[in-house]
C-alpha atoms as a PDB file:
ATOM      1  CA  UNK A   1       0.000   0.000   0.000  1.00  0.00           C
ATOM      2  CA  UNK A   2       1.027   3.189  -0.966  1.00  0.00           C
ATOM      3  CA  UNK A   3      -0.574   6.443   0.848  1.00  0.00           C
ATOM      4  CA  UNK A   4      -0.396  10.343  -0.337  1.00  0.00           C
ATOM      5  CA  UNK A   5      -1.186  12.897   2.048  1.00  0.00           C
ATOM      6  CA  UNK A   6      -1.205  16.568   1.680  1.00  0.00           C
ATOM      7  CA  UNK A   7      -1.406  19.344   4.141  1.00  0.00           C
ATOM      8  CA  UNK A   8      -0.985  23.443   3.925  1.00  0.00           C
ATOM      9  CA  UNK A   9      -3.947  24.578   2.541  1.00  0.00           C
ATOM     10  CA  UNK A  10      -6.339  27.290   3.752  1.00  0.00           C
ATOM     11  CA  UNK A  11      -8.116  30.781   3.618  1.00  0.00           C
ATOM     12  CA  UNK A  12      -5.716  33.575   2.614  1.00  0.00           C
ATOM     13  CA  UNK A  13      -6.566  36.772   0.839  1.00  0.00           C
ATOM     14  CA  UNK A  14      -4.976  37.792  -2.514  1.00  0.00           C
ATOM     15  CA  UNK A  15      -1.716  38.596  -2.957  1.00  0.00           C
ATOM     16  CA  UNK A  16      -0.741  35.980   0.225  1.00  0.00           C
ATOM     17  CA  UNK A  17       1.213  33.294  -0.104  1.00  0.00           C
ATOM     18  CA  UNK A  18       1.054  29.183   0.811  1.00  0.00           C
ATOM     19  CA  UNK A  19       2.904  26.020   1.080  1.00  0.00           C
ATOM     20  CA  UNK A  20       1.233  22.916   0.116  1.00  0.00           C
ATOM     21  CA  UNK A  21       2.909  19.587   1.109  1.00  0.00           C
ATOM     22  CA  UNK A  22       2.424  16.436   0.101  1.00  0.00           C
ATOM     23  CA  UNK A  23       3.966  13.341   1.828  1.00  0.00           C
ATOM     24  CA  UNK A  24       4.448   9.738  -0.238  1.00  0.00           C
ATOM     25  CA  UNK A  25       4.597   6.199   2.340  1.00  0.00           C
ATOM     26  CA  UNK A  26       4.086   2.682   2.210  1.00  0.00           C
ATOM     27  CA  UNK A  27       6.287   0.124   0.599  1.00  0.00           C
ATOM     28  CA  UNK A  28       7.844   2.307  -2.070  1.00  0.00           C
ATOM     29  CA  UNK A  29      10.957   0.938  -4.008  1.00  0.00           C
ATOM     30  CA  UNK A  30      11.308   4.680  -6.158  1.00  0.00           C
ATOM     31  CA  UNK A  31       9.131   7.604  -6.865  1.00  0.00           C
ATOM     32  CA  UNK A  32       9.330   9.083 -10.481  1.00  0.00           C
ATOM     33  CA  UNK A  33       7.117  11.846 -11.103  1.00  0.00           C
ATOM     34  CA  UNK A  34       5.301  13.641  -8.333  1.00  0.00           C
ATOM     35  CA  UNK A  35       2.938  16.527  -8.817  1.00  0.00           C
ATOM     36  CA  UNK A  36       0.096  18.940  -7.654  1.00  0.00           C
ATOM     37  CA  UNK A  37      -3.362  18.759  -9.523  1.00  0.00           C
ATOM     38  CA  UNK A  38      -6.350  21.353  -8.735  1.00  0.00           C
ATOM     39  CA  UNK A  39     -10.131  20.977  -9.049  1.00  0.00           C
ATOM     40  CA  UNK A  40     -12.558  24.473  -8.907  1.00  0.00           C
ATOM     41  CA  UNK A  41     -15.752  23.871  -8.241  1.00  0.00           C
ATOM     42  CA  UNK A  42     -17.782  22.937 -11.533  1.00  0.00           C
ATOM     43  CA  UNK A  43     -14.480  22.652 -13.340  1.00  0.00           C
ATOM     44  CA  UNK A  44     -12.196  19.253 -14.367  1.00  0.00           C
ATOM     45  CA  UNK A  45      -8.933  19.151 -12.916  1.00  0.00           C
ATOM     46  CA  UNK A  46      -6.425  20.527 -14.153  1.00  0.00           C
ATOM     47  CA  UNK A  47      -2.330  20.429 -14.212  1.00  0.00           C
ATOM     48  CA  UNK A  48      -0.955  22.843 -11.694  1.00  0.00           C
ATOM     49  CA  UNK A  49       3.002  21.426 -11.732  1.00  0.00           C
ATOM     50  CA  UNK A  50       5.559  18.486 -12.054  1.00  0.00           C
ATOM     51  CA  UNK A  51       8.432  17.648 -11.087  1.00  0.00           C
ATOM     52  CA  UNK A  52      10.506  14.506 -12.275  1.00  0.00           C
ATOM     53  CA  UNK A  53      13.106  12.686 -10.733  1.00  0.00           C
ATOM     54  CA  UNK A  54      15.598  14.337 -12.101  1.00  0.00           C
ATOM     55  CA  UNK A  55      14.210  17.318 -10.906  1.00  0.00           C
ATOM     56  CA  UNK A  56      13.249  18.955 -14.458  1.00  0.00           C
ATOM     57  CA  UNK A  57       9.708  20.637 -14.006  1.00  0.00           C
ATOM     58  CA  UNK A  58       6.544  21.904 -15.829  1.00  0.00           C
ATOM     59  CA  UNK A  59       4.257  24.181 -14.587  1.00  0.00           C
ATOM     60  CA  UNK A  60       0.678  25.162 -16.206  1.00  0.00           C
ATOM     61  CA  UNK A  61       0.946  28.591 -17.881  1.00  0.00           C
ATOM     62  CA  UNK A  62      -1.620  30.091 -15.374  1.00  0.00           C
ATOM     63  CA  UNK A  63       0.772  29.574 -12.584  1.00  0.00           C
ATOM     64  CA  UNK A  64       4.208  30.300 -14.180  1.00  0.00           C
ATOM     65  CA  UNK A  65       6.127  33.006 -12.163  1.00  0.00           C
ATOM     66  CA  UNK A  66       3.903  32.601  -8.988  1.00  0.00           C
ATOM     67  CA  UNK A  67       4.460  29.050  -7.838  1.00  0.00           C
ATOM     68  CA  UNK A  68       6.864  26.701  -7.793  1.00  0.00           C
ATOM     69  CA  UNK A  69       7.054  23.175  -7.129  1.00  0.00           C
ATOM     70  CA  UNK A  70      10.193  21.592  -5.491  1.00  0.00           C
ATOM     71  CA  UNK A  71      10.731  17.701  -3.620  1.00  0.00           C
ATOM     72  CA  UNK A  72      13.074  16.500  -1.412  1.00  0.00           C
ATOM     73  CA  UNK A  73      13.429  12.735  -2.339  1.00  0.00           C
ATOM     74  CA  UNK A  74      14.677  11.435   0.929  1.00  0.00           C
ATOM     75  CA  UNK A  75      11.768  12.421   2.484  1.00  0.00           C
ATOM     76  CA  UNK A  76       9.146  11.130  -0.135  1.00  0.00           C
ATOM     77  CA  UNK A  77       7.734  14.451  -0.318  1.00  0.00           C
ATOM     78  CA  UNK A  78       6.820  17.322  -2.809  1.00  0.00           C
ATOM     79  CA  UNK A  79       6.134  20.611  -1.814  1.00  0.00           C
ATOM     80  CA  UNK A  80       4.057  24.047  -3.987  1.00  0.00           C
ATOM     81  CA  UNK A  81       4.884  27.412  -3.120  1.00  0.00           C
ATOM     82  CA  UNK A  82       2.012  29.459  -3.947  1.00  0.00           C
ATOM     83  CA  UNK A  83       2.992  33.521  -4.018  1.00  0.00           C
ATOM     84  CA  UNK A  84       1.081  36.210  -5.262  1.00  0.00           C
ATOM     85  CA  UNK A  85      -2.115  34.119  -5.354  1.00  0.00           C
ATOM     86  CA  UNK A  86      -5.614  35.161  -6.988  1.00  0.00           C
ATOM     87  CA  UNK A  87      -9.486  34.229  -6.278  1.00  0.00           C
ATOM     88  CA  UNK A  88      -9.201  32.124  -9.375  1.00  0.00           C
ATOM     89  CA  UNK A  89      -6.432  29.958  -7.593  1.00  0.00           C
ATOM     90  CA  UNK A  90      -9.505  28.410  -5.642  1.00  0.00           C
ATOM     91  CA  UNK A  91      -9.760  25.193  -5.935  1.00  0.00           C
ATOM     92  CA  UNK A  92      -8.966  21.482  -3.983  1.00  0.00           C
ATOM     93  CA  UNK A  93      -5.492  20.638  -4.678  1.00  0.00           C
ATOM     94  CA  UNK A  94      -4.249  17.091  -5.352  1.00  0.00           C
ATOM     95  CA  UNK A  95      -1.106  15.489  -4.827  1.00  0.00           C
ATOM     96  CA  UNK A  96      -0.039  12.939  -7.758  1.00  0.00           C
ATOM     97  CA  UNK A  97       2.936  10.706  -7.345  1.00  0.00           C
ATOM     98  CA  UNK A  98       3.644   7.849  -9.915  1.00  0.00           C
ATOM     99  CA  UNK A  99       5.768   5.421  -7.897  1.00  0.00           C
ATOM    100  CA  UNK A 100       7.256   1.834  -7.919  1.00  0.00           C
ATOM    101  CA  UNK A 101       6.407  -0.173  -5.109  1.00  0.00           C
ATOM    102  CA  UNK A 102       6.429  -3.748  -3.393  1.00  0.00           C
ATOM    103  CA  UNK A 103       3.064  -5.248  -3.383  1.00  0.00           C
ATOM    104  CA  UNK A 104       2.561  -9.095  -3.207  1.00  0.00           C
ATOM    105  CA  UNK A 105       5.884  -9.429  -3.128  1.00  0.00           C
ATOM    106  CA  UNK A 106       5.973  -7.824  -6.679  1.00  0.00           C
ATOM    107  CA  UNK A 107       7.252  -4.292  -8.171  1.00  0.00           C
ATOM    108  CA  UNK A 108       4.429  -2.667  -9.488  1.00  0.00           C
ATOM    109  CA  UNK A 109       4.764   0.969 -10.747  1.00  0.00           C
ATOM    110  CA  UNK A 110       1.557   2.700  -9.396  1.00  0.00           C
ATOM    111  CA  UNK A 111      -0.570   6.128 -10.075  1.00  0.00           C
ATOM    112  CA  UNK A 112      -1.271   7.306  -6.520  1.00  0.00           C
ATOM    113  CA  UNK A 113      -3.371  10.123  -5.843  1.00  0.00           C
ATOM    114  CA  UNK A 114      -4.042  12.176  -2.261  1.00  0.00           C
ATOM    115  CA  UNK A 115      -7.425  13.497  -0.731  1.00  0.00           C
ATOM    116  CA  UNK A 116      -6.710  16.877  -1.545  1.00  0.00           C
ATOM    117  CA  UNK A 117      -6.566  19.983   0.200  1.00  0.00           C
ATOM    118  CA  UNK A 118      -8.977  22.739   0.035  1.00  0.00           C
ATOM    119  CA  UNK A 119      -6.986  26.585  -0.844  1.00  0.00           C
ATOM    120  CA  UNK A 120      -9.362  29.956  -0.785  1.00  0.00           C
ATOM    121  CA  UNK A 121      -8.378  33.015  -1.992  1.00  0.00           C
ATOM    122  CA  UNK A 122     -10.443  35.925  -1.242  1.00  0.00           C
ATOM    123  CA  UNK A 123     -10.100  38.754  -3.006  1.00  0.00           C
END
């Protein structure tokens, strides 16, 4: 079993800033891509960022010079730094993580996906 949990999201007003986190666990042998999804209310979710293992990223044009995503591999975990952030940056936030992992005694590359958490902007 493989579990993604994120944490940092809340109610700021525009122009504030967040941290989203976003923790990977469970029997994993290596992560490859890990990333942060968002879903507005009435809207499909949508790319936010990427990162790779390699660390070589991608983030959605509507984001591009206000967040940034980073990881830190030996902790399993991917972070978004949200600055200058907008009413239309409301939405639940989803961590992604494609990993490979032990389960039944096999490797078996998996598409894991957190609960999400919930940022508000207010203008």
């Amino acid at each position: 079993q493989v579990q993604v949990v994120e944490s940092g999201g809340g109610l700021v007003q525009a122009g504030e800033s967040l941290r989203l986190s976003c923790v990977a666990s469970g029997n994993i042998r290596s992560i490859n891509v890990m990333g942060w999804y968002r879903q507005a209310p009435g809207k499909q979710r949508e790319l936010v960022a990427t990162i790779a293992r390699g660390d070589t990223t991608n983030h959605a044009d509507s984001v591009k010079g206000r967040f940034a995503i980073s990881r830190d591999n030996a902790k399993n975990t991917v972070y978004l730094q949200m600055n200058s952030l907008k009413p239309e940056d409301t939405a639940t936030y989803y961590c992604n993580t494609r990993v490979m992992a032990i389960v039944d005694r096999t490797y078996r590359n998996l598409d894991v996906w957190g609960q999400g958490t919930l940022v508000t902007v207010s203008s």
